[in-house]
C-alpha atoms as a PDB file:
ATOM      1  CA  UNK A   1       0.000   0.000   0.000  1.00  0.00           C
ATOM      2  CA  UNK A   2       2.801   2.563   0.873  1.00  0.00           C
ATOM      3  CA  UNK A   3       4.298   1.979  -2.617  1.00  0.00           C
ATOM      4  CA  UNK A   4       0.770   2.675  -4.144  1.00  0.00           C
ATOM      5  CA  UNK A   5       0.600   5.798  -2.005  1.00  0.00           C
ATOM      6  CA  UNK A   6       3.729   6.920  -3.137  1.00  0.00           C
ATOM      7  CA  UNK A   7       2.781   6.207  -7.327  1.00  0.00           C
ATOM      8  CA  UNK A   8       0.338   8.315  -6.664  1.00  0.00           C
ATOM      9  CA  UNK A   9       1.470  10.951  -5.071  1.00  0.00           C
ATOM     10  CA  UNK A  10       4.528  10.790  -7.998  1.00  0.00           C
ATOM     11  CA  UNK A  11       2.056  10.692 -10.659  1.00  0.00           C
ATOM     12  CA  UNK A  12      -0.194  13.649  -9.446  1.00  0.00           C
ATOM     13  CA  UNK A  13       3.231  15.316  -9.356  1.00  0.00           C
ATOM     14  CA  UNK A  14       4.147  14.899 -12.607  1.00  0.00           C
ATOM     15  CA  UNK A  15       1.768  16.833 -13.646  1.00  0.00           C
ATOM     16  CA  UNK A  16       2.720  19.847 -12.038  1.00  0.00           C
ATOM     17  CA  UNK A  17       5.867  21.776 -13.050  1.00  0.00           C
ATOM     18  CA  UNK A  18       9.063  21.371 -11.045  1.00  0.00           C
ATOM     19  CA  UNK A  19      10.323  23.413  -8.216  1.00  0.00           C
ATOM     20  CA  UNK A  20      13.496  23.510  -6.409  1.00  0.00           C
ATOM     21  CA  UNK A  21      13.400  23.321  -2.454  1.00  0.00           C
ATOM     22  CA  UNK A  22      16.620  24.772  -2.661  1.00  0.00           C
ATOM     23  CA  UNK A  23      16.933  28.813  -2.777  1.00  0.00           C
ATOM     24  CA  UNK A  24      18.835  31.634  -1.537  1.00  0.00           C
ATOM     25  CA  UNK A  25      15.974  33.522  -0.022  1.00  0.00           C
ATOM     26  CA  UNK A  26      14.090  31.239   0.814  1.00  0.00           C
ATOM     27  CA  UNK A  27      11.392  33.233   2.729  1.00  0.00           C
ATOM     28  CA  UNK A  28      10.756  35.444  -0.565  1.00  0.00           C
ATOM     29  CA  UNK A  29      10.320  32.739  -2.798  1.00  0.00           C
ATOM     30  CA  UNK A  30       7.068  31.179  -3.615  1.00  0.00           C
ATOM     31  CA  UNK A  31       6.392  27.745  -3.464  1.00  0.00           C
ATOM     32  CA  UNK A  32       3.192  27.077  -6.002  1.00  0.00           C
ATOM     33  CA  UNK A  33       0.689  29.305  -4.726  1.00  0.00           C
ATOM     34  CA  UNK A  34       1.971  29.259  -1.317  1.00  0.00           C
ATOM     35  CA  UNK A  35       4.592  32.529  -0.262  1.00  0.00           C
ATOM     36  CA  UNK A  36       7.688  31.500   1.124  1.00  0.00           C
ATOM     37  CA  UNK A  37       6.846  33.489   4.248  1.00  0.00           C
ATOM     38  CA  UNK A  38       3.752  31.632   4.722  1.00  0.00           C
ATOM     39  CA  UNK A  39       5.896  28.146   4.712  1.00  0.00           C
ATOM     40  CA  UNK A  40       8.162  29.462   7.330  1.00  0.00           C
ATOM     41  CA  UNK A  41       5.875  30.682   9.852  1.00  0.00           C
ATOM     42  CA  UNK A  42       3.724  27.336   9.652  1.00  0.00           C
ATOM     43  CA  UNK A  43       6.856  25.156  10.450  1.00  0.00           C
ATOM     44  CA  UNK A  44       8.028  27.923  13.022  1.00  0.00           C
ATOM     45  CA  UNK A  45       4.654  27.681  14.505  1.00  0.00           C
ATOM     46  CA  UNK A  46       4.754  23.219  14.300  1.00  0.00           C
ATOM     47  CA  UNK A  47       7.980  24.200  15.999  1.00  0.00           C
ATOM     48  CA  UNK A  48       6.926  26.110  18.399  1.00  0.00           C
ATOM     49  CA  UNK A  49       4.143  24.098  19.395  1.00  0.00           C
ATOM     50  CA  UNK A  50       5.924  20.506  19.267  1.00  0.00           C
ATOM     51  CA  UNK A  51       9.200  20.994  19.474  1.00  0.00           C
ATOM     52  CA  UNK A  52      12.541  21.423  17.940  1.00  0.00           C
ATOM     53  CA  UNK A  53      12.785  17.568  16.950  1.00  0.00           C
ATOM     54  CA  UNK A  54       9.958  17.723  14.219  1.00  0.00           C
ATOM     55  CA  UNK A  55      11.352  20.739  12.368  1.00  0.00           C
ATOM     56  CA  UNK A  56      12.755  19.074   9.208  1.00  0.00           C
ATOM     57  CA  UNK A  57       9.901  17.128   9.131  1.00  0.00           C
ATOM     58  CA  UNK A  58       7.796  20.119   9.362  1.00  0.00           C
ATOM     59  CA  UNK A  59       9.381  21.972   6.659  1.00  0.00           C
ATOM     60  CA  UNK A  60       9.502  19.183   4.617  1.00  0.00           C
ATOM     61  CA  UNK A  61       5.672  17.930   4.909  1.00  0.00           C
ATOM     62  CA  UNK A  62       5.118  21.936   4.778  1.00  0.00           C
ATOM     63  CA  UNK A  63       7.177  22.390   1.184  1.00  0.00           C
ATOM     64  CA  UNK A  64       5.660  19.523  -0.006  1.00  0.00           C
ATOM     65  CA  UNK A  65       1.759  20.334   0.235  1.00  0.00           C
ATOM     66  CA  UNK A  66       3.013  23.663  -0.545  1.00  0.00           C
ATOM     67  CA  UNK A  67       4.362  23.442  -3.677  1.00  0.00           C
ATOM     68  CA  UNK A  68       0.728  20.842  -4.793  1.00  0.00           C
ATOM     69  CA  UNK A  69      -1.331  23.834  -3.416  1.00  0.00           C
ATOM     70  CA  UNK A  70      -3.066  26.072  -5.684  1.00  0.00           C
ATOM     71  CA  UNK A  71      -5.047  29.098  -5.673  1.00  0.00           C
ATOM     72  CA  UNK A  72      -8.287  26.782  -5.986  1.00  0.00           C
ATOM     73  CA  UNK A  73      -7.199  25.060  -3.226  1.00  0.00           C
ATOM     74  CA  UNK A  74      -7.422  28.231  -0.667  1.00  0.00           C
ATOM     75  CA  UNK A  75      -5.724  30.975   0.833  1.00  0.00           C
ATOM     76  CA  UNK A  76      -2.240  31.201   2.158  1.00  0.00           C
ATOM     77  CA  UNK A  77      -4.488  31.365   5.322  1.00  0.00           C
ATOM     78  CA  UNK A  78      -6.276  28.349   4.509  1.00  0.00           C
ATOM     79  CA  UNK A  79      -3.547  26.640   3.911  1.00  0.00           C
ATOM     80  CA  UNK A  80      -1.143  27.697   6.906  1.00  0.00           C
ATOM     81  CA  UNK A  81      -4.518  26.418   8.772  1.00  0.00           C
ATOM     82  CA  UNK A  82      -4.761  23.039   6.941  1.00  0.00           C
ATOM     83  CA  UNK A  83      -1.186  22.265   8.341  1.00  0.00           C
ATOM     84  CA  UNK A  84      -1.491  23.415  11.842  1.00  0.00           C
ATOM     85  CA  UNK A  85      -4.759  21.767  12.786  1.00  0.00           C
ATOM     86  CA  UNK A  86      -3.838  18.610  10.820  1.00  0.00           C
ATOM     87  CA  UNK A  87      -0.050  18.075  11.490  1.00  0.00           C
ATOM     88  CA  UNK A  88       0.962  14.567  12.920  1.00  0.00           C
ATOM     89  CA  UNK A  89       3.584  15.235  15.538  1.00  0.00           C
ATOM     90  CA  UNK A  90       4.057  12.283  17.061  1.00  0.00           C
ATOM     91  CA  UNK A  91       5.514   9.037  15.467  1.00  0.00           C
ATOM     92  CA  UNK A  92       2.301   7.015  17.430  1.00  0.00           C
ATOM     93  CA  UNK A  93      -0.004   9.266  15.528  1.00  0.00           C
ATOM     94  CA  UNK A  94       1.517   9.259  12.028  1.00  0.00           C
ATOM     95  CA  UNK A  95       1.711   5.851  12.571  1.00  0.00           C
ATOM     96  CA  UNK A  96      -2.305   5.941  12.859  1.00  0.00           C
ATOM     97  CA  UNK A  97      -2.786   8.186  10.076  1.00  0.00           C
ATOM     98  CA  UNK A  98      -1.045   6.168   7.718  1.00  0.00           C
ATOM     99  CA  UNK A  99      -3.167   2.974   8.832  1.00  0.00           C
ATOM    100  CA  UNK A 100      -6.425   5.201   8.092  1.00  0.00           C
ATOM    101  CA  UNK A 101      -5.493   6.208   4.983  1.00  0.00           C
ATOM    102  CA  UNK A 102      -4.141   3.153   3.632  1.00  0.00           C
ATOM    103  CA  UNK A 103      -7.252   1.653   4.806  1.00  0.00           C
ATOM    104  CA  UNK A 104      -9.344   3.921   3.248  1.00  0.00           C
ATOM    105  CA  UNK A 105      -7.329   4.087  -0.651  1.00  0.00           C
ATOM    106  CA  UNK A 106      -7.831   0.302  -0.110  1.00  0.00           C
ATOM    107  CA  UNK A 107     -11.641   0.571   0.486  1.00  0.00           C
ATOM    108  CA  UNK A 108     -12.036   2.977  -2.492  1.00  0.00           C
ATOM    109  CA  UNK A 109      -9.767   1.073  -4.983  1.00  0.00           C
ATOM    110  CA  UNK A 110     -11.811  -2.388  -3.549  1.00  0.00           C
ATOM    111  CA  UNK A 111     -14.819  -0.931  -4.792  1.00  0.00           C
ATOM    112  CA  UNK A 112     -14.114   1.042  -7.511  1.00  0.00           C
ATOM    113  CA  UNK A 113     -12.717  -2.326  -9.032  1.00  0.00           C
ATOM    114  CA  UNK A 114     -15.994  -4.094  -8.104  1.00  0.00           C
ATOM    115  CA  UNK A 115     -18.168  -2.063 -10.091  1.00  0.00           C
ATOM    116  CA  UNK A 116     -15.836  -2.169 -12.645  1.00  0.00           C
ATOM    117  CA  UNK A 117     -16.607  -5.858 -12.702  1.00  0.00           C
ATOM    118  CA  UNK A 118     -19.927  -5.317 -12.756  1.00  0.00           C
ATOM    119  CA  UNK A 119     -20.137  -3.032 -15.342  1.00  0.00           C
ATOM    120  CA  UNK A 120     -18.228  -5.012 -17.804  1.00  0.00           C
ATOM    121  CA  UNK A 121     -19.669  -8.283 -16.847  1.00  0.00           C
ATOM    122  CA  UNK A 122     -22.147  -8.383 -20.556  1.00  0.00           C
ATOM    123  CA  UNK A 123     -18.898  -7.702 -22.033  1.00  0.00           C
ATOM    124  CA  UNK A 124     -16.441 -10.033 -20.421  1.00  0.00           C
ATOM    125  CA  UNK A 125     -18.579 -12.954 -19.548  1.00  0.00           C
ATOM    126  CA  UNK A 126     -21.319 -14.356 -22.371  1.00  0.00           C
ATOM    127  CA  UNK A 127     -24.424 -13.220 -21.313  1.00  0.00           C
ATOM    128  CA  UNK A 128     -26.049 -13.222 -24.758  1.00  0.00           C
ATOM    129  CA  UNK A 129     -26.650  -9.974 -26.458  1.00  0.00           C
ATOM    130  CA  UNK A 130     -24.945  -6.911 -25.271  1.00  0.00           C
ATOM    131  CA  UNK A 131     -27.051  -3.907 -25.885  1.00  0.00           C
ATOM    132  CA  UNK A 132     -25.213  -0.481 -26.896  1.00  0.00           C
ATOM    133  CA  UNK A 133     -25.687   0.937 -23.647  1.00  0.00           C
ATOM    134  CA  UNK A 134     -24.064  -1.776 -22.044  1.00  0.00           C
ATOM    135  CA  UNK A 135     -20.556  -1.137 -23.710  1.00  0.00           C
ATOM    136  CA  UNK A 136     -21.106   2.563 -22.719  1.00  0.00           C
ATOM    137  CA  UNK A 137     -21.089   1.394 -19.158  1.00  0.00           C
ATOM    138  CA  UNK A 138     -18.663  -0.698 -19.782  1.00  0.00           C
ATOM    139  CA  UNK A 139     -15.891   2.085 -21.128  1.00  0.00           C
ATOM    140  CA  UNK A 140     -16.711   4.212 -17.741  1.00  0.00           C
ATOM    141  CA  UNK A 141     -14.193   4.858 -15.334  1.00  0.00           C
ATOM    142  CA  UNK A 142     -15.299   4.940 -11.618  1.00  0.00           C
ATOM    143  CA  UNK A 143     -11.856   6.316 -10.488  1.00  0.00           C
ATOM    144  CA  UNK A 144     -11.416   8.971 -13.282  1.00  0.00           C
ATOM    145  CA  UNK A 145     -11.407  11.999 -10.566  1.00  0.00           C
ATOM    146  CA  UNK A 146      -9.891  10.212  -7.291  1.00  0.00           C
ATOM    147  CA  UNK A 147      -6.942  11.960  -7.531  1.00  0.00           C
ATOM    148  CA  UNK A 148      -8.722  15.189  -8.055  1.00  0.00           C
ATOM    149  CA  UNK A 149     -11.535  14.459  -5.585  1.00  0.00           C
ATOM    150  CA  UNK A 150      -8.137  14.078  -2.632  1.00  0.00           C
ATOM    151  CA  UNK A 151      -6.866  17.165  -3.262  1.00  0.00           C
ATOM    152  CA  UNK A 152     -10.103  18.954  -3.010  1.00  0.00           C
ATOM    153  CA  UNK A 153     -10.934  17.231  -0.085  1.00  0.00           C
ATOM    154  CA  UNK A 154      -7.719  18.251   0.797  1.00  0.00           C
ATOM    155  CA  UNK A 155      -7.152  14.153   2.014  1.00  0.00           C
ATOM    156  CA  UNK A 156      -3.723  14.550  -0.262  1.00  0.00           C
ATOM    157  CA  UNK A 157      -2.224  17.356   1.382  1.00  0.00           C
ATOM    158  CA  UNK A 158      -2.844  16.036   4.715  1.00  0.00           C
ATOM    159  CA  UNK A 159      -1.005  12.973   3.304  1.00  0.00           C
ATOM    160  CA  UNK A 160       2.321  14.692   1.797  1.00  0.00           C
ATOM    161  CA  UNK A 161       2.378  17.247   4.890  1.00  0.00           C
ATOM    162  CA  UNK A 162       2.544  13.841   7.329  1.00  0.00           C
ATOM    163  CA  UNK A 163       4.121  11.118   5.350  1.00  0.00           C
ATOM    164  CA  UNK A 164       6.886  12.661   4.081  1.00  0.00           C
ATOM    165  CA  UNK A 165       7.220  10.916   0.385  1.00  0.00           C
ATOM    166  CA  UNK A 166       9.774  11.900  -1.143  1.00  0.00           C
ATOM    167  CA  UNK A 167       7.650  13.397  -4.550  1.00  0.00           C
ATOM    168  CA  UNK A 168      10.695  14.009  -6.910  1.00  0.00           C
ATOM    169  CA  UNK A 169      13.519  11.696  -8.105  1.00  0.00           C
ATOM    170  CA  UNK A 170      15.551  14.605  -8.312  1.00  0.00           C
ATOM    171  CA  UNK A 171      15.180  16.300  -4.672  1.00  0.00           C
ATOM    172  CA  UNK A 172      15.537  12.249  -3.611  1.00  0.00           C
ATOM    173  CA  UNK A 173      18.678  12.344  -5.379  1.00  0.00           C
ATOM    174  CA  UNK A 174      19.746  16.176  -4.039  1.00  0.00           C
ATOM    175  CA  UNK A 175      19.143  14.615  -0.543  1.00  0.00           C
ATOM    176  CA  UNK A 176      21.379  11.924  -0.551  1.00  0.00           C
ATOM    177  CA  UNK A 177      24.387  13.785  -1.800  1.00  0.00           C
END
């Protein structure tokens, strides 16, 4: 499940034009539609609140969701509140969160792939004539707008600001040198 979370999270990525993490002023530079000032006073304030010990993970989880939000998505103050009222601290509770929401993709993909079943079943199983209508049903995709139904929900942000995956090869690759 972790490595589906993290296809998708890669995949939504893609989509999205690259930004460095990296930056010589960093609180002046915006990441997506998210200020650079706005990203450093919601991991001062996780700081603040829990401690010096979850600061890089704080700035990371905060870049992260940052640089996915967009101005559909909410305000700078929507978003700084987003990450303070739903910031994991603790490893006990990202522990939990990760259990929820692997539970949950795995509900949602469970059924989405049974009604895909059942939809196609006149055209995958012989069940005597299929009727055009049938084949329309057949062609539909249940999980067309997941992806975009998480972020509005804001379920995705809540995931990169806690979980940490690493959503580019090459800030992976920037880390480890």
């Amino acid at each position: 499940m972790k490595k589906f979370i993290f296809i998708l999270i890669l995949f939504t990525l893609s989509l999205l034009p690259g930004q460095s993490s990296e930056t010589n002023n960093k609180e002046a530079k915006e990441i997506g539609a998210i200020p650079g000032l706005v990203v450093s006073k919601v991991t001062d304030a996780l700081v603040a609140k829990y401690g010096e010990a979850v600061r890089e993970r704080a700035l990371k989880g905060v870049e992260q969701a940052a640089r996915l939000w967009q101005t559909p998505d909410g305000s700078p103050s929507d978003f700084e509140n987003l990450c303070l009222v739903h910031f994991s601290a603790s490893d006990q509770d990202r522990e939990s969160l990760f259990n929820i929401i692997s539970k949950n993709y795995e509900v949602l993909r469970g059924l989405f792939n049974k009604i895909t079943l059942a939809l196609r079943e006149p055209l995958d199983m012989d069940t005597g004539t299929i009727h055009p209508v049938e084949s329309l049903f057949g062609a539909y995709n249940v999980n067309s707008h997941l992806e975009e139904d998480l972020f509005q929900n804001k379920i995705a942000f809540i995931t990169v600001l806690n979980l940490n995956f690493c959503l580019s090869p090459f800030l992976q690759l920037r880390e480890t040198k």
